[in-house]
C-alpha atoms as a PDB file:
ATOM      1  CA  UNK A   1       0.000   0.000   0.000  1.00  0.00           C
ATOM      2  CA  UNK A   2       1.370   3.820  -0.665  1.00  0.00           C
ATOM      3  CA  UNK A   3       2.477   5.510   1.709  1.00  0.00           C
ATOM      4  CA  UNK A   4      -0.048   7.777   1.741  1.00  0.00           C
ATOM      5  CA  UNK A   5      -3.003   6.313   2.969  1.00  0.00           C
ATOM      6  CA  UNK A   6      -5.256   9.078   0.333  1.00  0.00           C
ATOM      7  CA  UNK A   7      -2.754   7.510  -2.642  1.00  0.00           C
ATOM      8  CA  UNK A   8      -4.531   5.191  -4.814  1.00  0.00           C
ATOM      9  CA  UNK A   9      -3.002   2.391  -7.822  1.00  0.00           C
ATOM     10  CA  UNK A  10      -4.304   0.625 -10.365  1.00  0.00           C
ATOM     11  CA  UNK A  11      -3.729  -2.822  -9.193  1.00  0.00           C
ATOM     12  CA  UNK A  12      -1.854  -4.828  -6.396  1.00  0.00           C
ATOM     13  CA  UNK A  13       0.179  -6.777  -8.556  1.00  0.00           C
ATOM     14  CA  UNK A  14       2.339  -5.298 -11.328  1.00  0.00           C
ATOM     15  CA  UNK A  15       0.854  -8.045 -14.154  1.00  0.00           C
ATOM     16  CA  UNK A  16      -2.567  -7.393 -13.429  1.00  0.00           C
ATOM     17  CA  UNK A  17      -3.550 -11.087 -15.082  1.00  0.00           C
ATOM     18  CA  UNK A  18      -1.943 -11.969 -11.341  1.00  0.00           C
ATOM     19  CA  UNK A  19      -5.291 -10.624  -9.764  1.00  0.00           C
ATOM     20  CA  UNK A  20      -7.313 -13.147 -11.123  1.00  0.00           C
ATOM     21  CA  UNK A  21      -5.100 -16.064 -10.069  1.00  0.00           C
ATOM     22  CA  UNK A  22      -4.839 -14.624  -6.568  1.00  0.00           C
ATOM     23  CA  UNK A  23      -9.081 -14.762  -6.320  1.00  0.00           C
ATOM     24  CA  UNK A  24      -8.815 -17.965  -7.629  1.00  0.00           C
ATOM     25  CA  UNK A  25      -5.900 -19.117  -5.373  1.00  0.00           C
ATOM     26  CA  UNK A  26      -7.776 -17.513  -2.177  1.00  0.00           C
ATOM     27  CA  UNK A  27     -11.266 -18.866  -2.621  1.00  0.00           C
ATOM     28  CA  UNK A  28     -10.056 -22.185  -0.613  1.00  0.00           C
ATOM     29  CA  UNK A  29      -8.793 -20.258   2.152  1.00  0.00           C
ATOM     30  CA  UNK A  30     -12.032 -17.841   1.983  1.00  0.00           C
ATOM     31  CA  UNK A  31     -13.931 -20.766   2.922  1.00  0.00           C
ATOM     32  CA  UNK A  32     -12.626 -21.792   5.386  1.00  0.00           C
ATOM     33  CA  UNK A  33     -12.152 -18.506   7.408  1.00  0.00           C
ATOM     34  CA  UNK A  34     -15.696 -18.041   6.844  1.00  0.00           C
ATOM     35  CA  UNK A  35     -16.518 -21.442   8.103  1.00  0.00           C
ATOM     36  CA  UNK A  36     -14.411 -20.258  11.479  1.00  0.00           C
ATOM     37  CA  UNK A  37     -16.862 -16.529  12.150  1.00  0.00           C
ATOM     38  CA  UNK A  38     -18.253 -16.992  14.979  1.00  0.00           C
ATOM     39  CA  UNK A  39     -21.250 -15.127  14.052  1.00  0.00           C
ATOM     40  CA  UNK A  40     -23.840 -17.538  12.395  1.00  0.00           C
ATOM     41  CA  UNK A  41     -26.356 -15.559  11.313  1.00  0.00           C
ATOM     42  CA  UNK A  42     -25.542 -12.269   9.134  1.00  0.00           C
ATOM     43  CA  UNK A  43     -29.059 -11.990   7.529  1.00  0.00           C
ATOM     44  CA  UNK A  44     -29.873  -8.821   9.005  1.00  0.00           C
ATOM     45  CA  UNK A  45     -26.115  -7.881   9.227  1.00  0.00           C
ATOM     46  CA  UNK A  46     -24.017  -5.146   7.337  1.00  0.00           C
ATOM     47  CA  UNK A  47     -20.690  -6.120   6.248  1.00  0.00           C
ATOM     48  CA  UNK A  48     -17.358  -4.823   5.923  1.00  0.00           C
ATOM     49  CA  UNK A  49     -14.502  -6.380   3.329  1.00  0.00           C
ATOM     50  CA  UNK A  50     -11.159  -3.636   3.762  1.00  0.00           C
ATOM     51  CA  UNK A  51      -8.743  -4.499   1.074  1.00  0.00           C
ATOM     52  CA  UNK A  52     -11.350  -6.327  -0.705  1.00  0.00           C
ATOM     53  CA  UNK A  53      -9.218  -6.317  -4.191  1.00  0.00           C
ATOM     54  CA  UNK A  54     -11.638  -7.555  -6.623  1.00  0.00           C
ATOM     55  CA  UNK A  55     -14.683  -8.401  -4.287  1.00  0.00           C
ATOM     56  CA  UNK A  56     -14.165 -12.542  -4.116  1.00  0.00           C
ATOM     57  CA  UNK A  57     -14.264 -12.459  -0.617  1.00  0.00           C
ATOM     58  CA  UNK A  58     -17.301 -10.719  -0.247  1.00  0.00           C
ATOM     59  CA  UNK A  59     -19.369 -12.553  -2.681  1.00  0.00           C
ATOM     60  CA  UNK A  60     -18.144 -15.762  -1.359  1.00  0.00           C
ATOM     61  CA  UNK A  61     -19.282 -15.024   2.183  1.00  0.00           C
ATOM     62  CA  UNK A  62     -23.027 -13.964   0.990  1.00  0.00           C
ATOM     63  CA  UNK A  63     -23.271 -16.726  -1.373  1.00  0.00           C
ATOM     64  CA  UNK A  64     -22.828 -18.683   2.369  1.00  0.00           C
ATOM     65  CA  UNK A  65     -24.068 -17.038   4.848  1.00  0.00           C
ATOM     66  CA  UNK A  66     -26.266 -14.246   3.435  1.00  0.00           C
ATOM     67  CA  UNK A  67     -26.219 -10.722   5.110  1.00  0.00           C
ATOM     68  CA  UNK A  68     -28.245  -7.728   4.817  1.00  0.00           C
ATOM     69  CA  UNK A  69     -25.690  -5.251   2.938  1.00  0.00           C
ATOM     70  CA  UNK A  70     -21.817  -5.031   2.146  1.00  0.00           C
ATOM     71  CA  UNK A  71     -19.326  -2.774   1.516  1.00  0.00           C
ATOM     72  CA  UNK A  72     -15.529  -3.572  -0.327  1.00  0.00           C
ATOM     73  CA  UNK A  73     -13.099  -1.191  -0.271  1.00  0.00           C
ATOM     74  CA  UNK A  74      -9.551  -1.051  -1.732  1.00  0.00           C
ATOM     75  CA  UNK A  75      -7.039   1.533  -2.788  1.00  0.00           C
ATOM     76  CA  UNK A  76      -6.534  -0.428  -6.642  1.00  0.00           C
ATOM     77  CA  UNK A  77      -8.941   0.943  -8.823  1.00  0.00           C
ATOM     78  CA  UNK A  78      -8.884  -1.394 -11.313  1.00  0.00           C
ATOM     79  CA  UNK A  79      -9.813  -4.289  -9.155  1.00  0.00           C
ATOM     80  CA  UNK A  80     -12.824  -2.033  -7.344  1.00  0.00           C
ATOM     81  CA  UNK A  81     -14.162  -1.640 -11.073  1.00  0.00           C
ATOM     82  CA  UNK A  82     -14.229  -5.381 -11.579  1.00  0.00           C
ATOM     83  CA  UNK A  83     -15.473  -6.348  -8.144  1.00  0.00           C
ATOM     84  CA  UNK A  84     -18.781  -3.815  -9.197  1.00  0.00           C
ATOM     85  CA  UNK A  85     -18.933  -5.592 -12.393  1.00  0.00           C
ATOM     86  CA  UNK A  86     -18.946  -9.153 -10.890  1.00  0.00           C
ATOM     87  CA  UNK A  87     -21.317  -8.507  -8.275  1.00  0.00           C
ATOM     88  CA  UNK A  88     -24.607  -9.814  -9.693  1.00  0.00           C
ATOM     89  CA  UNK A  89     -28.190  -9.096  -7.802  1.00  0.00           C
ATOM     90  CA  UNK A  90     -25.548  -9.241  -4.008  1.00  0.00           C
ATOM     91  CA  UNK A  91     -26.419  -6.213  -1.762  1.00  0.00           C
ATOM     92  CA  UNK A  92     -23.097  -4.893  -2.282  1.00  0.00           C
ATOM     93  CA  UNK A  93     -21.280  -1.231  -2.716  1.00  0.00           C
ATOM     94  CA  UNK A  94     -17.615  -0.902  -3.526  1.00  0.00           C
ATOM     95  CA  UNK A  95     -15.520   2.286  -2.855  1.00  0.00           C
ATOM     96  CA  UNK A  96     -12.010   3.276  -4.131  1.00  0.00           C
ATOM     97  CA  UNK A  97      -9.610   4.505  -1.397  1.00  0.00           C
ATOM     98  CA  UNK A  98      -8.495   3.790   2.663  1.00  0.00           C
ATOM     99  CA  UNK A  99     -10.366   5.514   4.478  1.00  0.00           C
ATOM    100  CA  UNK A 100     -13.908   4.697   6.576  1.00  0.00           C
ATOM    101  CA  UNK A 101     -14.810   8.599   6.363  1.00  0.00           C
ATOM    102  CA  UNK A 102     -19.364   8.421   6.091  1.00  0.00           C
ATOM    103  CA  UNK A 103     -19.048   5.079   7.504  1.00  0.00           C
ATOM    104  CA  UNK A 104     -18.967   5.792  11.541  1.00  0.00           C
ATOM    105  CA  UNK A 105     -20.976   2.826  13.252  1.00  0.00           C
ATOM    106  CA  UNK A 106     -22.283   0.843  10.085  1.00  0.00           C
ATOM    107  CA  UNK A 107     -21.026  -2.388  10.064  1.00  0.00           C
ATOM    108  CA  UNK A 108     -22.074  -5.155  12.522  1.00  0.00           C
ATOM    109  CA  UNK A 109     -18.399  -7.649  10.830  1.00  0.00           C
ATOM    110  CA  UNK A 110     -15.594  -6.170   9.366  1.00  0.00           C
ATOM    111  CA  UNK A 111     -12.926  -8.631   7.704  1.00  0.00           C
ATOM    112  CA  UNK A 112      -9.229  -8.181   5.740  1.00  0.00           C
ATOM    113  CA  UNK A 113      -7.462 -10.854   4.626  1.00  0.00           C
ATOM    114  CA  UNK A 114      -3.920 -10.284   4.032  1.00  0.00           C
ATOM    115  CA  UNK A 115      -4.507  -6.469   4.033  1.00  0.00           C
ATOM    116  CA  UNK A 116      -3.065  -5.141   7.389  1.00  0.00           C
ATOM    117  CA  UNK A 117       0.687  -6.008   6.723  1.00  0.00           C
ATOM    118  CA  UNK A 118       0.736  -3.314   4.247  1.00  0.00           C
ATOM    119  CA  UNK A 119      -1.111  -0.129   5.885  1.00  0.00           C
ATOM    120  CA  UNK A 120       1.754   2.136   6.772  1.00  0.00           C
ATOM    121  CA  UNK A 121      -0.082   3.812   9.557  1.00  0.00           C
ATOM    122  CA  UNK A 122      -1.903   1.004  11.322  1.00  0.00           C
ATOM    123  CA  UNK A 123      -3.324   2.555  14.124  1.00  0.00           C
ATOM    124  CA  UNK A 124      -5.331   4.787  12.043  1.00  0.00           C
ATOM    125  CA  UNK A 125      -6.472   1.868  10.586  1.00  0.00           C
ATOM    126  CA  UNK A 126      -7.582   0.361  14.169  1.00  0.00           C
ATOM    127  CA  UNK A 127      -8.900   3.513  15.057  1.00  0.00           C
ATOM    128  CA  UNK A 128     -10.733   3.900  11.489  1.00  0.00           C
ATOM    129  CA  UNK A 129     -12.498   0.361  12.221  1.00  0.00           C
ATOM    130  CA  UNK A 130     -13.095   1.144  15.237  1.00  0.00           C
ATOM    131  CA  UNK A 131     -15.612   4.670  14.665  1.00  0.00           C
ATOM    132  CA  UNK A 132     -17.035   1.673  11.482  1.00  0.00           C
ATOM    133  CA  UNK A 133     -18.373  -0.830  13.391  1.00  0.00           C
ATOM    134  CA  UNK A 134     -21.041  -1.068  15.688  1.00  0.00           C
ATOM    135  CA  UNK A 135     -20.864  -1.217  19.140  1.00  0.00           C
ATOM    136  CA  UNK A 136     -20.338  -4.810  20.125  1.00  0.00           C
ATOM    137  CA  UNK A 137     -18.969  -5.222  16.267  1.00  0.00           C
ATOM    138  CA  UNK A 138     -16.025  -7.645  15.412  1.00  0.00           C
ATOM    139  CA  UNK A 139     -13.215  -7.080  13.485  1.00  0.00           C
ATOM    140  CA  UNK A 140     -11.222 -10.597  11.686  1.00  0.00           C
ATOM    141  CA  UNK A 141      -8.090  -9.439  10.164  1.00  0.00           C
ATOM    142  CA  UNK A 142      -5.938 -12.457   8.879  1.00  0.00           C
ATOM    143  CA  UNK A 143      -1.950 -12.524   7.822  1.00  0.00           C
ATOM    144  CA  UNK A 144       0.405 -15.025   7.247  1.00  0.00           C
ATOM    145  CA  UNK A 145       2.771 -11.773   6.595  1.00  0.00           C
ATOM    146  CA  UNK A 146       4.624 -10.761   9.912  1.00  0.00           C
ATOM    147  CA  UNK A 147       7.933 -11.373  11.521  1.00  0.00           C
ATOM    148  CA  UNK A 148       6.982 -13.693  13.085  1.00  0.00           C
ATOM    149  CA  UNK A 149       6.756 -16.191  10.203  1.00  0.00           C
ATOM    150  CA  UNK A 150      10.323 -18.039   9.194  1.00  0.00           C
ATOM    151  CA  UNK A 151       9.971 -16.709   5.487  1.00  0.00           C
ATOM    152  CA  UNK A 152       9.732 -13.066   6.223  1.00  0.00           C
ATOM    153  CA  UNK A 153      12.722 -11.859   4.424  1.00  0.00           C
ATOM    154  CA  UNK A 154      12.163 -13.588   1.040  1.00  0.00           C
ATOM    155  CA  UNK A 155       8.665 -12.541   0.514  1.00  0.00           C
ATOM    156  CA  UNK A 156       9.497  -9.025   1.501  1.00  0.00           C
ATOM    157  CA  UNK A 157      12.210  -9.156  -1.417  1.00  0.00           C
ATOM    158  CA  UNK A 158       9.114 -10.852  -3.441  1.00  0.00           C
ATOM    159  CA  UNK A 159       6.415  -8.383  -2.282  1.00  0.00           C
ATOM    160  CA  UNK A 160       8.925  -5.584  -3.689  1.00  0.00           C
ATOM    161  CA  UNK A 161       9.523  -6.867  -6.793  1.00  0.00           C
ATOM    162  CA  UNK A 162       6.049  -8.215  -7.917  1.00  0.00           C
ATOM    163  CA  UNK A 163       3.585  -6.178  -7.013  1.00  0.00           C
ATOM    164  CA  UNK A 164       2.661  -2.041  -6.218  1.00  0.00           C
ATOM    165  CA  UNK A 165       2.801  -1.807  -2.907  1.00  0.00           C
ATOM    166  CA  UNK A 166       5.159  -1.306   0.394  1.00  0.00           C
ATOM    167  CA  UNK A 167       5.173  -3.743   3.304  1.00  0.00           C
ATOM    168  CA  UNK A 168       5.702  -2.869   6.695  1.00  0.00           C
ATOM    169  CA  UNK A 169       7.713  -5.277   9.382  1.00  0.00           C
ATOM    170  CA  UNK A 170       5.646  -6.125  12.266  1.00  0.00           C
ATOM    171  CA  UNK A 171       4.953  -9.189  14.269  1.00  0.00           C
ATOM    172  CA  UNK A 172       2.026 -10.981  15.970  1.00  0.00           C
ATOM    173  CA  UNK A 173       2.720  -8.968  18.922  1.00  0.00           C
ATOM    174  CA  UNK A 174       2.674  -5.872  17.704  1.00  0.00           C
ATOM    175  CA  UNK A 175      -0.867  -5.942  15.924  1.00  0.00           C
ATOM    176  CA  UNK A 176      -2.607  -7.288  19.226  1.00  0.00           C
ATOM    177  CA  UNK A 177      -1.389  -4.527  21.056  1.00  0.00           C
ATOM    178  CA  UNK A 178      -2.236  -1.797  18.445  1.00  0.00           C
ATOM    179  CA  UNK A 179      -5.526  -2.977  18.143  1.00  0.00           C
ATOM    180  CA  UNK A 180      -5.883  -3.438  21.973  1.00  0.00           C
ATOM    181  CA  UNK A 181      -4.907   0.422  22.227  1.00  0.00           C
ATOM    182  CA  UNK A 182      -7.354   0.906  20.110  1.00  0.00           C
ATOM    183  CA  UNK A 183     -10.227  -0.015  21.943  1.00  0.00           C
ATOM    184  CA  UNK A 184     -10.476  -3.344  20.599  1.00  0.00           C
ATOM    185  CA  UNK A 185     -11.020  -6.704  22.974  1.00  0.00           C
ATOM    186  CA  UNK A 186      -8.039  -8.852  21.264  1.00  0.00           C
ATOM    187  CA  UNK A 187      -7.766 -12.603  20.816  1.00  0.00           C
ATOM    188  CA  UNK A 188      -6.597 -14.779  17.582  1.00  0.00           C
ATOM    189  CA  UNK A 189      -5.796 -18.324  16.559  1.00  0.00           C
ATOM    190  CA  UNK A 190      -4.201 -20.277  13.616  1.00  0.00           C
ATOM    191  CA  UNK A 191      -5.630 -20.614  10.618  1.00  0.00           C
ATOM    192  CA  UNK A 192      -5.281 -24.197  10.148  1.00  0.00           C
ATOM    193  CA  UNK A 193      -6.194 -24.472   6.785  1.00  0.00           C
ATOM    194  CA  UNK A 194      -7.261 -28.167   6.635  1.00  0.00           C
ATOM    195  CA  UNK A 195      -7.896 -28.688   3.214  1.00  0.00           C
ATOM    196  CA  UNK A 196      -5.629 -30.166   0.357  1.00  0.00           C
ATOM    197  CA  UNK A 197      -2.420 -27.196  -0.911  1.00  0.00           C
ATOM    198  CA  UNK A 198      -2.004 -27.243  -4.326  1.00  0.00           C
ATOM    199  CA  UNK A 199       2.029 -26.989  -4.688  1.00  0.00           C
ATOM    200  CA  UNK A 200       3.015 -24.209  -7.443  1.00  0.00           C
ATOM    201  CA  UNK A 201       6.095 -23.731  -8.453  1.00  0.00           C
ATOM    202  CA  UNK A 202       6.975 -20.200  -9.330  1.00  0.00           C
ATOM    203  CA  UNK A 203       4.459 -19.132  -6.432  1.00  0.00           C
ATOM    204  CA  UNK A 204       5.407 -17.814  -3.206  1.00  0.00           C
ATOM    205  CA  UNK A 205       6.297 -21.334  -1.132  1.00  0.00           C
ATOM    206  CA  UNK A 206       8.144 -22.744  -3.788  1.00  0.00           C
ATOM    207  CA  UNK A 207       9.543 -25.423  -1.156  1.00  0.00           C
ATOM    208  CA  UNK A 208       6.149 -27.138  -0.596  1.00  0.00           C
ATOM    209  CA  UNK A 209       7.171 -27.802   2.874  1.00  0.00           C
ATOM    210  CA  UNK A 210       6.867 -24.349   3.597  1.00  0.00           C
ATOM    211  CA  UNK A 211       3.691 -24.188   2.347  1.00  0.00           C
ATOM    212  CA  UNK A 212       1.827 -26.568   4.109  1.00  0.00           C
ATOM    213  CA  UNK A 213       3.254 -25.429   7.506  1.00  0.00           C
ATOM    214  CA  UNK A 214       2.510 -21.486   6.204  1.00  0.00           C
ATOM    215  CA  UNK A 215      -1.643 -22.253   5.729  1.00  0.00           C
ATOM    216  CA  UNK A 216      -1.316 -24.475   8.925  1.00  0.00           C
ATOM    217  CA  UNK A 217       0.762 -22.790  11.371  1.00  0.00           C
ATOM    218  CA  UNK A 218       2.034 -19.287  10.654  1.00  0.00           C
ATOM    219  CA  UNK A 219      -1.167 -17.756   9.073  1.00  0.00           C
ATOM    220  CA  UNK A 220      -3.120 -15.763  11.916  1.00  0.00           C
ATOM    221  CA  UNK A 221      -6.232 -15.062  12.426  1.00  0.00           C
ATOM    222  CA  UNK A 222      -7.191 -12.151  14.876  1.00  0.00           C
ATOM    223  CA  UNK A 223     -11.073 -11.437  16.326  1.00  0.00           C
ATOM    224  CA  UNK A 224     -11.270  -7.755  17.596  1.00  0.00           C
ATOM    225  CA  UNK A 225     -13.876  -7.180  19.264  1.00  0.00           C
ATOM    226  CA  UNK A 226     -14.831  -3.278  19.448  1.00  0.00           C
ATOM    227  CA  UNK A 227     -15.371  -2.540  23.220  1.00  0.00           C
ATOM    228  CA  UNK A 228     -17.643   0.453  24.003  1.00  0.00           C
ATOM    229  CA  UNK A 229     -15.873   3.817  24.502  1.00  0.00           C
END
């Protein structure tokens, strides 16, 4: 992501043909996060996607557990112009940009996916979700991409060199408490992706070893939970 929060691009990756295999790579582990929301029934609930790239996520999650309205955003204009066109009949908006300005105590679920390792300033961004949701509202932001995780250093040289955006060094640690300052009630888990990895060669766990231990044990999942001011 820019620097500037206000900056937009055109798309994430430099070969934009990328986007579409990155929805298609991601719908697996879509499905499964959304099979671990605690919140069962979104039918009369309004939905937040930040970083939604080209909307997969989104559709994916009403297509399974229908909710009342949703709203994508994402700083690559490109992709928010083909998430609008793929939407279909789905009670969904999409918005170009970073910011939650209008949006103060809308959403009831908020979820990123592989979003937050890239927002230069993140404690706007906690404090940004934070005026968005509802009292009571929950927050899942899920990363594989943090210090914490053994291949750090190549995919920072990867993230550089394939794609149009700057990554920021943090670890596991240092999101819970930026998000517990604030205002949000922290806890997380493991993904444990337990379905079958594909192995790909030129992707970004080219030693398939890595890659089954990455979607098992080094991508995060956090639940914020906004407590009341």
């Amino acid at each position: 992501m820019p620097q500037d929060a206000n900056q937009t691009i055109r798309t994430w990756y430099i070969d934009p043909d990328a986007e579409d295999r990155m929805a298609d790579g991601h719908a697996p582990i879509w499905r499964h996060l959304i099979d671990l929301v605690v919140e069962r029934d979104l039918s009369e609930k309004t939905v937040l996607d930040f970083g939604c790239n080209q909307g997969g996520l989104l559709r994916h999650l009403h297509a399974i557990r229908p909710f009342r309205k949703g709203l994508g955003v994402d700083i690559a204009e490109d992709s928010i112009a083909r998430a609008d066109a793929l939407k279909g009949n789905q009670p969904l908006q999409y918005q170009v940009g970073a910011k939650l300005e209008g949006w103060d105590d809308e959403f009831d679920l908020a979820i990123s996916h592989e979003v937050i390792y890239l927002i230069p300033d993140i404690d706007a961004h906690a404090s940004d979700i934070w005026r968005a949701l509802k009292p009571g509202g929950v927050y899942y932001a899920v990363t594989g991409c943090h210090t914490d995780n053994p291949l750090w250093p190549k995919w920072r040289e990867l993230v550089a060199r394939r794609t149009n955006t700057v990554v920021q060094d943090r670890s596991i640690t240092d999101y819970a408490r930026c998000f517990s300052k604030a205002g949000f009630e922290v806890s997380g888990r493991k993904l444990e992706y337990d379905g079958f990895i594909p192995f790909v060669e030129d992707g970004w766990t080219p030693d398939f070893a890595d890659a089954l231990e990455y979607y098992t044990r080094t991508k995060i999942v956090f639940r914020l939970v906004k407590r009341a001011a």
